[in-house]
PDB file of N, CA and C in Angstrom:
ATOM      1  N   UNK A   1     110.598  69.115 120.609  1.00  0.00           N
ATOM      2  CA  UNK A   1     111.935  69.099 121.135  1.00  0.00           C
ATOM      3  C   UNK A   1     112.936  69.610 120.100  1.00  0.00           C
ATOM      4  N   UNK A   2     113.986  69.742 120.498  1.00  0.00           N
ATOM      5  CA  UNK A   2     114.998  70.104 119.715  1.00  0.00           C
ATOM      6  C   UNK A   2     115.534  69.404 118.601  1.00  0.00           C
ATOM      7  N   UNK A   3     115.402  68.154 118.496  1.00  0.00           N
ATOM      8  CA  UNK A   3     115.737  66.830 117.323  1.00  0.00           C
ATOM      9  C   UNK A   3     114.562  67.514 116.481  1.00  0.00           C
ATOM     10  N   UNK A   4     113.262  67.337 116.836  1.00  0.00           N
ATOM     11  CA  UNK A   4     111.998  67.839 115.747  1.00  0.00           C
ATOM     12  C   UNK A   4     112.196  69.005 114.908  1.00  0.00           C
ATOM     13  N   UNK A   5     112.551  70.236 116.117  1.00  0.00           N
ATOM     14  CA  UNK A   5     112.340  71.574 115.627  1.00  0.00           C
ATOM     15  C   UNK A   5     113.597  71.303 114.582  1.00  0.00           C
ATOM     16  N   UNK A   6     114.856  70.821 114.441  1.00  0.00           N
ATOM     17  CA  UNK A   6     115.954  70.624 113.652  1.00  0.00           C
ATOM     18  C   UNK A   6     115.778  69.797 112.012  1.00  0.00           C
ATOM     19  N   UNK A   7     114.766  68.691 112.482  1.00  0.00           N
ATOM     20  CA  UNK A   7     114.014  68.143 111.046  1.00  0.00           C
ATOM     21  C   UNK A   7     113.319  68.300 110.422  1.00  0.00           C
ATOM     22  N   UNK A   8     112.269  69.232 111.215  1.00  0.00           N
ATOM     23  CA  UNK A   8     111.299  69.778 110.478  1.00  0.00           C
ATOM     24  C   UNK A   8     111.808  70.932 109.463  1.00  0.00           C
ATOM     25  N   UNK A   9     112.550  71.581 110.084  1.00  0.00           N
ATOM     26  CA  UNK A   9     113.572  72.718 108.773  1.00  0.00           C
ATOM     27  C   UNK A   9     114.248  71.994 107.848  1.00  0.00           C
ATOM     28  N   UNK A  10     114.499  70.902 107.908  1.00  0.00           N
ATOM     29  CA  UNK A  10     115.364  69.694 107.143  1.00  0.00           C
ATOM     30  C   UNK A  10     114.190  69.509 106.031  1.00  0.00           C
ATOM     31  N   UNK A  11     112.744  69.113 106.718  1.00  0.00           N
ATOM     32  CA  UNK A  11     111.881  68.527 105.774  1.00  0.00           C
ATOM     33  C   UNK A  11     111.208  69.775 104.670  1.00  0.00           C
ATOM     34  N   UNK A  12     111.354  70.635 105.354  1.00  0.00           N
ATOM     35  CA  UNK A  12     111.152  72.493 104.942  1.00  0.00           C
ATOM     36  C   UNK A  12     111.643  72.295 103.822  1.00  0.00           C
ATOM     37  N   UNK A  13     113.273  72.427 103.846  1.00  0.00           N
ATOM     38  CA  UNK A  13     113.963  73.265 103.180  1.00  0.00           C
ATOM     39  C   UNK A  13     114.757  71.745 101.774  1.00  0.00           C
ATOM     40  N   UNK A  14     114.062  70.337 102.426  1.00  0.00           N
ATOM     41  CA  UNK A  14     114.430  69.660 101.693  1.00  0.00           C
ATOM     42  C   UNK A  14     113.133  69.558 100.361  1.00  0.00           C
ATOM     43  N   UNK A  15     112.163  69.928 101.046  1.00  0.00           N
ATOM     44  CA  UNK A  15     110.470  69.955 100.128  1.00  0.00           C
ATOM     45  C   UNK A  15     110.536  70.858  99.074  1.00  0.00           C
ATOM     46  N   UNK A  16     110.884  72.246  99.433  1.00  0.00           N
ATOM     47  CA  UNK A  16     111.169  73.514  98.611  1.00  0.00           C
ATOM     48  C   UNK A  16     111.894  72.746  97.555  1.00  0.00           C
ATOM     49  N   UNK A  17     112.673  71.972  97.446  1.00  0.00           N
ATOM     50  CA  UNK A  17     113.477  71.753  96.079  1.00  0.00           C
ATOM     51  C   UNK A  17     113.488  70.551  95.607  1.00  0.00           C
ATOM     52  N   UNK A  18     112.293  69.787  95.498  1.00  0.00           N
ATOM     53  CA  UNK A  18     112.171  68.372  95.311  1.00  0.00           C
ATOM     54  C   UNK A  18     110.570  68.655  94.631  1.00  0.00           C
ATOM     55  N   UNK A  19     110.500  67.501  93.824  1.00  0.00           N
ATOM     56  CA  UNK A  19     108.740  66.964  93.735  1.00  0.00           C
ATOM     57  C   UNK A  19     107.844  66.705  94.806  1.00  0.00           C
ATOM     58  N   UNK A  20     106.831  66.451  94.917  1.00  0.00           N
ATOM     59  CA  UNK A  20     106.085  66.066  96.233  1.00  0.00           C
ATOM     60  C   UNK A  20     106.478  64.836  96.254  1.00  0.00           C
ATOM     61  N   UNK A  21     106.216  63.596  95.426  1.00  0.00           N
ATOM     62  CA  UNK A  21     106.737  62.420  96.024  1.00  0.00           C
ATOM     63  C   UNK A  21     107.918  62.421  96.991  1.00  0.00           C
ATOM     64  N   UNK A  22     109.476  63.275  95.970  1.00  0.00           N
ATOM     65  CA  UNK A  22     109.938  62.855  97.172  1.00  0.00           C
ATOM     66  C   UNK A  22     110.783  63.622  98.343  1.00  0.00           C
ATOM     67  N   UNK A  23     109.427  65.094  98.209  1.00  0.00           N
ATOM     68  CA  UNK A  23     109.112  65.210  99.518  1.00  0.00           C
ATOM     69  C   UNK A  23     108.658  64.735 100.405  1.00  0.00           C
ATOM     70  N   UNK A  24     107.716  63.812 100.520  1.00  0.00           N
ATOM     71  CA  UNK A  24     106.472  62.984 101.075  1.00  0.00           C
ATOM     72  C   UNK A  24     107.561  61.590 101.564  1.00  0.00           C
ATOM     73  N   UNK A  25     108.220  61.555 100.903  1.00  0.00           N
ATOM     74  CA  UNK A  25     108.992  60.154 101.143  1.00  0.00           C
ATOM     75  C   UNK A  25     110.211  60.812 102.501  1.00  0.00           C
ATOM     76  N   UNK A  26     110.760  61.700 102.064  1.00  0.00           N
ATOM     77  CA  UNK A  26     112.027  62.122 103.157  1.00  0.00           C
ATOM     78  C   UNK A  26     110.774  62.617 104.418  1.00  0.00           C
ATOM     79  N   UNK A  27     109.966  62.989 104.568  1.00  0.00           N
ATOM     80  CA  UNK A  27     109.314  63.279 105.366  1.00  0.00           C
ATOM     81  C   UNK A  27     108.801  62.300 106.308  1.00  0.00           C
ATOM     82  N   UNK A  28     108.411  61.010 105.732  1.00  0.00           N
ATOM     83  CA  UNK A  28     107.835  59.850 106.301  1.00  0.00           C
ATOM     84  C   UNK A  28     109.547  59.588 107.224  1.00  0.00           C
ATOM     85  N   UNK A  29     110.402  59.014 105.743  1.00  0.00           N
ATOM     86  CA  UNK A  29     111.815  58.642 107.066  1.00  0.00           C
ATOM     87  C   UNK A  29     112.179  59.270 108.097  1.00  0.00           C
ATOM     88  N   UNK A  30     111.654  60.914 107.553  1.00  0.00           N
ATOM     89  CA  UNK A  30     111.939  61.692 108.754  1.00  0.00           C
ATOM     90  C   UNK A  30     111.250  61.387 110.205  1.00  0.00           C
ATOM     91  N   UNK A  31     109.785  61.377 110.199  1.00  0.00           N
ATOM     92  CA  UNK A  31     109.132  60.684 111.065  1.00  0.00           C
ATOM     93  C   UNK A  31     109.287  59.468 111.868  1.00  0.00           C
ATOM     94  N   UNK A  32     109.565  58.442 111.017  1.00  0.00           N
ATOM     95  CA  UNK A  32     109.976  57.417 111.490  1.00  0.00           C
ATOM     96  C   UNK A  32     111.409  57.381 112.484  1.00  0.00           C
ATOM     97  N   UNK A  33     112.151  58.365 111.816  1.00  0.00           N
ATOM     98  CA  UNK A  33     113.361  58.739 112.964  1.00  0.00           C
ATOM     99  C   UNK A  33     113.227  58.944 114.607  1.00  0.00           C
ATOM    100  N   UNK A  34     112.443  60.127 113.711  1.00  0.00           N
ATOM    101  CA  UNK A  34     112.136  61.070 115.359  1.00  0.00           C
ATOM    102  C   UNK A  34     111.031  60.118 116.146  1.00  0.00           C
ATOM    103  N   UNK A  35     110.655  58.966 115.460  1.00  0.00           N
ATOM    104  CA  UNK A  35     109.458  58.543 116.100  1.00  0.00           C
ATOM    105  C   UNK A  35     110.234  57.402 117.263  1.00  0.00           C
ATOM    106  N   UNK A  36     111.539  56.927 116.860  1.00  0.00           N
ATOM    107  CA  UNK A  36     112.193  56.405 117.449  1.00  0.00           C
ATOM    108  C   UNK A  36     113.475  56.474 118.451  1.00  0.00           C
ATOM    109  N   UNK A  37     113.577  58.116 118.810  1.00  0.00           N
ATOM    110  CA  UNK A  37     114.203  58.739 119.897  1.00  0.00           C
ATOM    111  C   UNK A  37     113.644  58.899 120.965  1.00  0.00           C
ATOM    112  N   UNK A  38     114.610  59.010 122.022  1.00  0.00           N
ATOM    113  CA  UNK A  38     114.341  59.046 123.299  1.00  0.00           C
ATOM    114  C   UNK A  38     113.458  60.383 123.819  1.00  0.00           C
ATOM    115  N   UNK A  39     113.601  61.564 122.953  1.00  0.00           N
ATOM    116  CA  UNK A  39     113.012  62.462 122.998  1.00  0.00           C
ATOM    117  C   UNK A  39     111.320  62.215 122.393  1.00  0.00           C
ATOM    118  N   UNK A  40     111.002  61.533 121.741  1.00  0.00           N
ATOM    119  CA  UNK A  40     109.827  61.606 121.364  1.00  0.00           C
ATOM    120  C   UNK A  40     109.204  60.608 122.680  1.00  0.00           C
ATOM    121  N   UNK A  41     109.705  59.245 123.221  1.00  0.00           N
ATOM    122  CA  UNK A  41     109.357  58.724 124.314  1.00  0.00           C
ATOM    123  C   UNK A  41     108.950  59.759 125.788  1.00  0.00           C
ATOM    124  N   UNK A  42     110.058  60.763 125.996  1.00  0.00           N
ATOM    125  CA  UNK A  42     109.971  61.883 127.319  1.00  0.00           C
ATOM    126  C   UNK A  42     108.732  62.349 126.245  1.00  0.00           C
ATOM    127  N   UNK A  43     108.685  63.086 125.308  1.00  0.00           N
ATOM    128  CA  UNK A  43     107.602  63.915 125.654  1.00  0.00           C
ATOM    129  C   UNK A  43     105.940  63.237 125.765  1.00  0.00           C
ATOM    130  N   UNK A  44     105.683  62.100 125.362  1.00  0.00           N
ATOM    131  CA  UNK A  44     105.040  61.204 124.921  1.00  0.00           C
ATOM    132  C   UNK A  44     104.244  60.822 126.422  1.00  0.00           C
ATOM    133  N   UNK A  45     105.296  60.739 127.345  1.00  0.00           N
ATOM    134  CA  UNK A  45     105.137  60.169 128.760  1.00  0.00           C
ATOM    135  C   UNK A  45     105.360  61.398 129.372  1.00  0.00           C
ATOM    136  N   UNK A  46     106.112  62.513 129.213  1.00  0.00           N
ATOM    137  CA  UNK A  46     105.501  64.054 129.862  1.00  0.00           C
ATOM    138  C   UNK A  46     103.874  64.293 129.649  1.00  0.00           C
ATOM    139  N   UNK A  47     103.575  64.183 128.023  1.00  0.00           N
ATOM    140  CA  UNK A  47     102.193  64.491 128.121  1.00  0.00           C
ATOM    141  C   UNK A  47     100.943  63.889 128.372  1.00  0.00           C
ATOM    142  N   UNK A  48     101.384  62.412 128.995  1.00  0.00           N
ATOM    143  CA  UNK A  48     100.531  61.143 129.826  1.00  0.00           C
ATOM    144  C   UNK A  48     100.727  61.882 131.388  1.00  0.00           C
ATOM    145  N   UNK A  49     101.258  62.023 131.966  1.00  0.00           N
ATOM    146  CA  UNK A  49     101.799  62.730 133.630  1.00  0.00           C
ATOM    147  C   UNK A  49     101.837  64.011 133.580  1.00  0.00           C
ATOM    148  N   UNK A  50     101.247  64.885 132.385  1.00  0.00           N
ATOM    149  CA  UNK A  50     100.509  66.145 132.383  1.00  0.00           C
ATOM    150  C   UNK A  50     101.898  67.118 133.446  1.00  0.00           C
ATOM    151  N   UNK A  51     103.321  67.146 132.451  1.00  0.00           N
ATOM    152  CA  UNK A  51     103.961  67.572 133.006  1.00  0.00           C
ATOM    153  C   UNK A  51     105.008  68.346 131.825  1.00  0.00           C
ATOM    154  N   UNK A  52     105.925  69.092 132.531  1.00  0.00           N
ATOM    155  CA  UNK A  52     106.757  69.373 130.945  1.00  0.00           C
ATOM    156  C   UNK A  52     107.841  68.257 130.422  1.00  0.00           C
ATOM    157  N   UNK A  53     108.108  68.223 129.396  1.00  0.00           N
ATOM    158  CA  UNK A  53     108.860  67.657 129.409  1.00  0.00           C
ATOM    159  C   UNK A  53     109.991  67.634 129.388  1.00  0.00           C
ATOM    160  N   UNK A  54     111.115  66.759 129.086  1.00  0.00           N
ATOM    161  CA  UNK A  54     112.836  67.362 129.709  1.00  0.00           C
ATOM    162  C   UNK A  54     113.247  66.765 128.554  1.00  0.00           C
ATOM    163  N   UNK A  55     113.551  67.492 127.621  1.00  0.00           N
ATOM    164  CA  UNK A  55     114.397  67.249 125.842  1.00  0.00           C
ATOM    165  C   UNK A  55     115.514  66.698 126.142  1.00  0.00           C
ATOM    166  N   UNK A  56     116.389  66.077 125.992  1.00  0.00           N
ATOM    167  CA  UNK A  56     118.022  66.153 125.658  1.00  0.00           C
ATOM    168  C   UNK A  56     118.434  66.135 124.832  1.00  0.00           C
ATOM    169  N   UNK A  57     117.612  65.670 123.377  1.00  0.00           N
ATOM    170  CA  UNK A  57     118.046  65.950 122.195  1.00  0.00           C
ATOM    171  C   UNK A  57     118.800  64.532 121.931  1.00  0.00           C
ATOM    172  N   UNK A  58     118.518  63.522 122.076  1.00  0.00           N
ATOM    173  CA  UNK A  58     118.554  61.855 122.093  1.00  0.00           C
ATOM    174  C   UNK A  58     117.604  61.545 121.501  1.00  0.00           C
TER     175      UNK A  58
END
């Protein structure tokens, strides 16, 4: 979804200029974020009902 595709360039471009630790660390919070939006729930339950899913970016 659109929240992901937006953090994952976050976790990109925050990794490029950090150590691995704490790349590895902003990456996990990052996860844990997105793991707790409404968007990760739709697609989660789009891809249980084998359907697309509908982003809003929530």
């Amino acid at each position: 979804g659109p929240i992901a595709m937006r953090m994952a360039k976050k976790c990109i471009n925050y990794g490029a200029n950090v150590d691995l630790p704490s790349g590895l660390v902003f990456e996990q919070k990052t996860w844990a974020f997105l793991f707790a939006t409404e968007d990760q729930k739709e697609g989660m339950q789009a891809f249980l009902d084998k359907r697309k899913p509908d982003f809003r970016g929530k």
